[in-house]
C-alpha atoms as a PDB file:
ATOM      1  CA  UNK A   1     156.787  49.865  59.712  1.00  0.00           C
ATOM      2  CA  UNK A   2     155.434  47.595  62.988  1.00  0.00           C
ATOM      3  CA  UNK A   3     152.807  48.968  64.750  1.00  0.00           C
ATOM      4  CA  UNK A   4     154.094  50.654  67.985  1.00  0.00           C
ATOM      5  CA  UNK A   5     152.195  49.308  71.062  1.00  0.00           C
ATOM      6  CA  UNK A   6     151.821  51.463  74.306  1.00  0.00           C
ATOM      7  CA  UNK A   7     152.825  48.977  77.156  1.00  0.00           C
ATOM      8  CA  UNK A   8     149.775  49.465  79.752  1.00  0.00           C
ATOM      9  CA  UNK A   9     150.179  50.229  83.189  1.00  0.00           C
ATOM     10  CA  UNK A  10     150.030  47.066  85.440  1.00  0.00           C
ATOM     11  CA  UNK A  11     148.796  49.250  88.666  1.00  0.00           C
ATOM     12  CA  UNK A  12     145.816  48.528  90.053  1.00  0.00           C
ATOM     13  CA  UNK A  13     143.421  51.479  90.224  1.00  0.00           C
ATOM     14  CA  UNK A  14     141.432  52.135  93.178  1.00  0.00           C
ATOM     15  CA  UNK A  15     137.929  52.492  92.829  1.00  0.00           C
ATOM     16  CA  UNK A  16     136.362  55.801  93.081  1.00  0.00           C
ATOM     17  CA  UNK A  17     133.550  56.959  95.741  1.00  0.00           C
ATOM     18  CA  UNK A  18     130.911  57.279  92.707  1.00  0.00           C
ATOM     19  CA  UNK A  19     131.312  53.972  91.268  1.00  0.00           C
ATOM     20  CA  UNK A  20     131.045  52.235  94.348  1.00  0.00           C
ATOM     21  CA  UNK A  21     128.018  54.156  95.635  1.00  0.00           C
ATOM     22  CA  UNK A  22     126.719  53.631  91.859  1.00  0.00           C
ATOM     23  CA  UNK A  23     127.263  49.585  92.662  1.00  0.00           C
ATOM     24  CA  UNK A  24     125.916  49.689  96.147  1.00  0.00           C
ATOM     25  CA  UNK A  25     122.840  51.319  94.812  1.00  0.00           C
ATOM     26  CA  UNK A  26     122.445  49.194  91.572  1.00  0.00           C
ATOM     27  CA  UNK A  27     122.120  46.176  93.884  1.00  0.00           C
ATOM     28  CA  UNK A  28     119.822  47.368  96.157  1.00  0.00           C
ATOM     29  CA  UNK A  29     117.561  48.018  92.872  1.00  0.00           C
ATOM     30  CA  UNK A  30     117.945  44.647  91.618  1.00  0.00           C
ATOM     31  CA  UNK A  31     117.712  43.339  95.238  1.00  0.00           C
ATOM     32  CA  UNK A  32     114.278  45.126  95.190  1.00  0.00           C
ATOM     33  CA  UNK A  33     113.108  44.120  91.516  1.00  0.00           C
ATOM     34  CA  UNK A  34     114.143  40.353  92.185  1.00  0.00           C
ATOM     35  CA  UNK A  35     111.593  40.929  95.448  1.00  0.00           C
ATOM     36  CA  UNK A  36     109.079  43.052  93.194  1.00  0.00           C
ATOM     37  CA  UNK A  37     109.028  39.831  90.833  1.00  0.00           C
ATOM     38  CA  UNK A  38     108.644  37.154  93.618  1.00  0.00           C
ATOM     39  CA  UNK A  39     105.749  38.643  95.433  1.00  0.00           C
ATOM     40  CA  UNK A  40     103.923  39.615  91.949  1.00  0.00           C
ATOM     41  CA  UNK A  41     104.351  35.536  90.870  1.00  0.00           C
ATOM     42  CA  UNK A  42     103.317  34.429  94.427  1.00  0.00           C
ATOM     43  CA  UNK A  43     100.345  36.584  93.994  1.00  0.00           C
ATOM     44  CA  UNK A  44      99.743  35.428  90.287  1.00  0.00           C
ATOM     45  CA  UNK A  45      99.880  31.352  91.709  1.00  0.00           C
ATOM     46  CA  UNK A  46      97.607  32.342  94.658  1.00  0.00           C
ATOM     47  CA  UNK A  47      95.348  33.872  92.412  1.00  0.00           C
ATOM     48  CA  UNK A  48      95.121  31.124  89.799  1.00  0.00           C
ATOM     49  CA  UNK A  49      94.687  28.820  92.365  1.00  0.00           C
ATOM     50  CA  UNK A  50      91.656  30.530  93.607  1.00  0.00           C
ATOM     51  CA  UNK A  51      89.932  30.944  90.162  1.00  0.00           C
ATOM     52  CA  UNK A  52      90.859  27.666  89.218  1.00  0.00           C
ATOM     53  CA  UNK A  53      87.470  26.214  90.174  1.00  0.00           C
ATOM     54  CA  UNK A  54      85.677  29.265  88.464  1.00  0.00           C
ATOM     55  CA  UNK A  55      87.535  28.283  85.215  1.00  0.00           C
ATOM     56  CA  UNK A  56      86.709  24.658  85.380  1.00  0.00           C
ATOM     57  CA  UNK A  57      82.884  25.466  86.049  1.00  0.00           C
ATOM     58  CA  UNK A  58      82.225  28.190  82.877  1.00  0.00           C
ATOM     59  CA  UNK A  59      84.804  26.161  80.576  1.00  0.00           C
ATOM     60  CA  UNK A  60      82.134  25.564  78.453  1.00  0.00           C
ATOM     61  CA  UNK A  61      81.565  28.889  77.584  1.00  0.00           C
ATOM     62  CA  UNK A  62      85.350  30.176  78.198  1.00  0.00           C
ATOM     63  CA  UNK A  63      87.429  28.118  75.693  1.00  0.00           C
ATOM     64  CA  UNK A  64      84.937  28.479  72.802  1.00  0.00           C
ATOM     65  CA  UNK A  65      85.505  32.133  73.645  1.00  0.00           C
ATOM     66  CA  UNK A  66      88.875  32.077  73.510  1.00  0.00           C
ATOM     67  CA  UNK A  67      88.725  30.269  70.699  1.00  0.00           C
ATOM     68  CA  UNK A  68      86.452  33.112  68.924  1.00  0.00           C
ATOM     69  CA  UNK A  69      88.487  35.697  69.704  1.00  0.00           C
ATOM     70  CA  UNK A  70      91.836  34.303  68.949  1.00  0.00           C
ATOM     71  CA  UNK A  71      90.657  33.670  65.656  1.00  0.00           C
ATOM     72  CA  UNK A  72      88.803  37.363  65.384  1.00  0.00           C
ATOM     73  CA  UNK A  73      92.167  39.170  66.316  1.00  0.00           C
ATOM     74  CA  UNK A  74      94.130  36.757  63.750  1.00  0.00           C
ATOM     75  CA  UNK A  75      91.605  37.529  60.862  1.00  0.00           C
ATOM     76  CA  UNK A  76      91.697  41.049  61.893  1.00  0.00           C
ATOM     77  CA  UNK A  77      95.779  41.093  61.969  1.00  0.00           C
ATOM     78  CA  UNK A  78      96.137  39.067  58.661  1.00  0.00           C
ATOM     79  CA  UNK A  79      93.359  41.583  57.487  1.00  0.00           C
ATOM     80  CA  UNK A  80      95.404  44.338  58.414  1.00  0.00           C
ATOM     81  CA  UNK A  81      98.521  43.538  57.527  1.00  0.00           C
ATOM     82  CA  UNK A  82      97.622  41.901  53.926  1.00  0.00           C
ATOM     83  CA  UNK A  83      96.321  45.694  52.976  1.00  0.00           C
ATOM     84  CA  UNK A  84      98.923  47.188  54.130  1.00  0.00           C
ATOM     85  CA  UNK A  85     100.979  45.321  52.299  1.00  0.00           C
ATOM     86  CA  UNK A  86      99.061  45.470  49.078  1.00  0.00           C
ATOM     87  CA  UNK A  87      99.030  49.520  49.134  1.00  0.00           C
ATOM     88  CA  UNK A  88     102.760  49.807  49.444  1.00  0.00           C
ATOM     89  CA  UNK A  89     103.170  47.275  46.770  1.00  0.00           C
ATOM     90  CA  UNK A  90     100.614  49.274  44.452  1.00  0.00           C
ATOM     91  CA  UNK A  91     102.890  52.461  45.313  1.00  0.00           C
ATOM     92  CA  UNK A  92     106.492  50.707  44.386  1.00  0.00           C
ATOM     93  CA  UNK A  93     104.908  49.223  41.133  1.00  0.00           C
ATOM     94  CA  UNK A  94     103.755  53.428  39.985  1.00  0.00           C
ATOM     95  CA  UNK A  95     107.285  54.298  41.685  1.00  0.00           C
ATOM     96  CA  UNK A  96     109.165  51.589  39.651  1.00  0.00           C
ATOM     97  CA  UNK A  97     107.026  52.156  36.646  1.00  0.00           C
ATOM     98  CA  UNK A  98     107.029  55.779  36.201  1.00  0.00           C
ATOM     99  CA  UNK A  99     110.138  56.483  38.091  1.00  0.00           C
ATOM    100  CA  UNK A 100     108.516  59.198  40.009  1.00  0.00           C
ATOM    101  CA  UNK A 101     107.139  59.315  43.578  1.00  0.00           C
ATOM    102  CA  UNK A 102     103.472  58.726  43.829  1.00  0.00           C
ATOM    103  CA  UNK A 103     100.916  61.363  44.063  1.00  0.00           C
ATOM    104  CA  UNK A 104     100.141  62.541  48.542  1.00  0.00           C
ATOM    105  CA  UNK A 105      97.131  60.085  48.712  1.00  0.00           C
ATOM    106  CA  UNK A 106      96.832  60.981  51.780  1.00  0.00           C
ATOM    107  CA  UNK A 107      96.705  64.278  52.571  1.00  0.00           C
ATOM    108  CA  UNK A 108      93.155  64.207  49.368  1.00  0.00           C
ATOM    109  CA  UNK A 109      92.046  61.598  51.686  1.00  0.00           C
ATOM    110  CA  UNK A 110      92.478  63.876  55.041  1.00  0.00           C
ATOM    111  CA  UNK A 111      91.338  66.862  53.069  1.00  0.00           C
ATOM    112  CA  UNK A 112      88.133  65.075  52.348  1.00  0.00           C
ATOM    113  CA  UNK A 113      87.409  63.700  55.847  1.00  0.00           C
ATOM    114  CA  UNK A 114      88.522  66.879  57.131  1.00  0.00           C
ATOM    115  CA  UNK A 115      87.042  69.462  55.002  1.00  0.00           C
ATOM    116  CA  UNK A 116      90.061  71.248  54.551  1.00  0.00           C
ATOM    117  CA  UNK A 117      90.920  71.979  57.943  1.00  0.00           C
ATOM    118  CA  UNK A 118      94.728  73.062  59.047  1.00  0.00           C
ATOM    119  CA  UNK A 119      95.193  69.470  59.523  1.00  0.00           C
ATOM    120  CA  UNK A 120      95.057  68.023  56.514  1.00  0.00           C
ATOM    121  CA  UNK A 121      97.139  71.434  55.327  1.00  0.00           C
ATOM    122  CA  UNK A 122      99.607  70.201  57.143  1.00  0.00           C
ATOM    123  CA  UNK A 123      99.479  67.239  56.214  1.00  0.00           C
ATOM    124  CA  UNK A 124      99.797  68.051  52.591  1.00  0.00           C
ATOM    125  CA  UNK A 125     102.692  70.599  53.101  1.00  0.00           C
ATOM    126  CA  UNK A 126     106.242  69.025  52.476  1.00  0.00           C
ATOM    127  CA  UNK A 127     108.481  69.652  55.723  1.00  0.00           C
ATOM    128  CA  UNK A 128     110.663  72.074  53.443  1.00  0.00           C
ATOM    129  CA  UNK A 129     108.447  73.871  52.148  1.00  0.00           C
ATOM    130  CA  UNK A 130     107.911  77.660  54.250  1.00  0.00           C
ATOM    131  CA  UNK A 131     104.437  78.585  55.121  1.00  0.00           C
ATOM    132  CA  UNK A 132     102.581  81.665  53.431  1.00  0.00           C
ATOM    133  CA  UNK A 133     102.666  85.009  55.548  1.00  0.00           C
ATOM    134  CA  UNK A 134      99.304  85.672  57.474  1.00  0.00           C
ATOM    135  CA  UNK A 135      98.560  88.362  55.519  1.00  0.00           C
ATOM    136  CA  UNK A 136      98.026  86.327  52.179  1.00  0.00           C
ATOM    137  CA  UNK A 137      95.295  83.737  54.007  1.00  0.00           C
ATOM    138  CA  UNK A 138      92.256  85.518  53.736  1.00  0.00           C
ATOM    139  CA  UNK A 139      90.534  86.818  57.153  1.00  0.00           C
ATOM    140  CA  UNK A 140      87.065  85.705  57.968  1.00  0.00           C
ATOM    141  CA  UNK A 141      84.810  88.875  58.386  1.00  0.00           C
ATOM    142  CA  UNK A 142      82.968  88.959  61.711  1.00  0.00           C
ATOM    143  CA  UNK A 143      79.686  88.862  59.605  1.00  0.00           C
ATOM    144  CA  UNK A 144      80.126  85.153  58.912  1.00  0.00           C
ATOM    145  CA  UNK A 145      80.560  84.010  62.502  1.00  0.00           C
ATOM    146  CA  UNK A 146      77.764  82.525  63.707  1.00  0.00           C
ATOM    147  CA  UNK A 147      75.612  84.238  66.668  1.00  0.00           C
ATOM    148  CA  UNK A 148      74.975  82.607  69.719  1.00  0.00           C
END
């Protein structure tokens, strides 16, 4: 039981109107991006040689600035990143321990900030779940509104 292989046909196709058009106007757009990028890095050298002497001048001030804030966005990164990493360890531990998921921290958390707003409702509501009818949500009287 071979396999049976279809012998392919050895005529040469002739391209079709759209996929030449579609290959004429491909390299006009590349033709145009490769000129997009040349004029944008001519500009970028022109304009670094320009600034150059401003950079030399307030070096004093700019490279212990850089310095600064490389090592502000790294702290805040590694900051980041570190509790993020600790919460979602914290949550596999309960997972793994108790074998169930962990309680919707965040939707108390939104509730809280929120004050109970639709928001954080939906926040809270699982995406299966249906939502009540309108005429179970209780209507605020016209009373309670505030006058202006």
């Amino acid at each position: 039981m071979g396999m049976i292989r279809k012998k392919k046909d050895k005529k040469s196709r002739r391209p079709s109107f759209k996929s030449v058009l579609t290959s004429i106007l491909a390299t006009q757009a590349a033709i145009f991006l490769l000129l997009l990028a040349g004029v944008s890095l001519a500009g970028t050298a022109v304009a670094f040689i320009a600034t150059m002497p401003l950079f030399v001048v307030f070096s004093p001030v700019l490279v212990p600035a850089g310095i600064a804030t490389g090592l502000l966005a790294t702290g805040l990164a590694a900051a980041g990143g570190s509790g993020a990493m600790g919460v979602s360890l914290i949550l596999w531990l309960y997972k793994r321990a108790t074998g169930k998921e962990p309680p919707k921290i965040m939707s108390k958390v939104l509730k809280k900030v929120f004050g109970g707003t639709a928001a954080a409702k939906l926040a809270a509501k699982p995406e299966g779940e249906t939502e009540a009818s309108p005429a179970a949500a209780p209507a605020a009287s016209p009373a309670a509104a505030p006058s202006t």
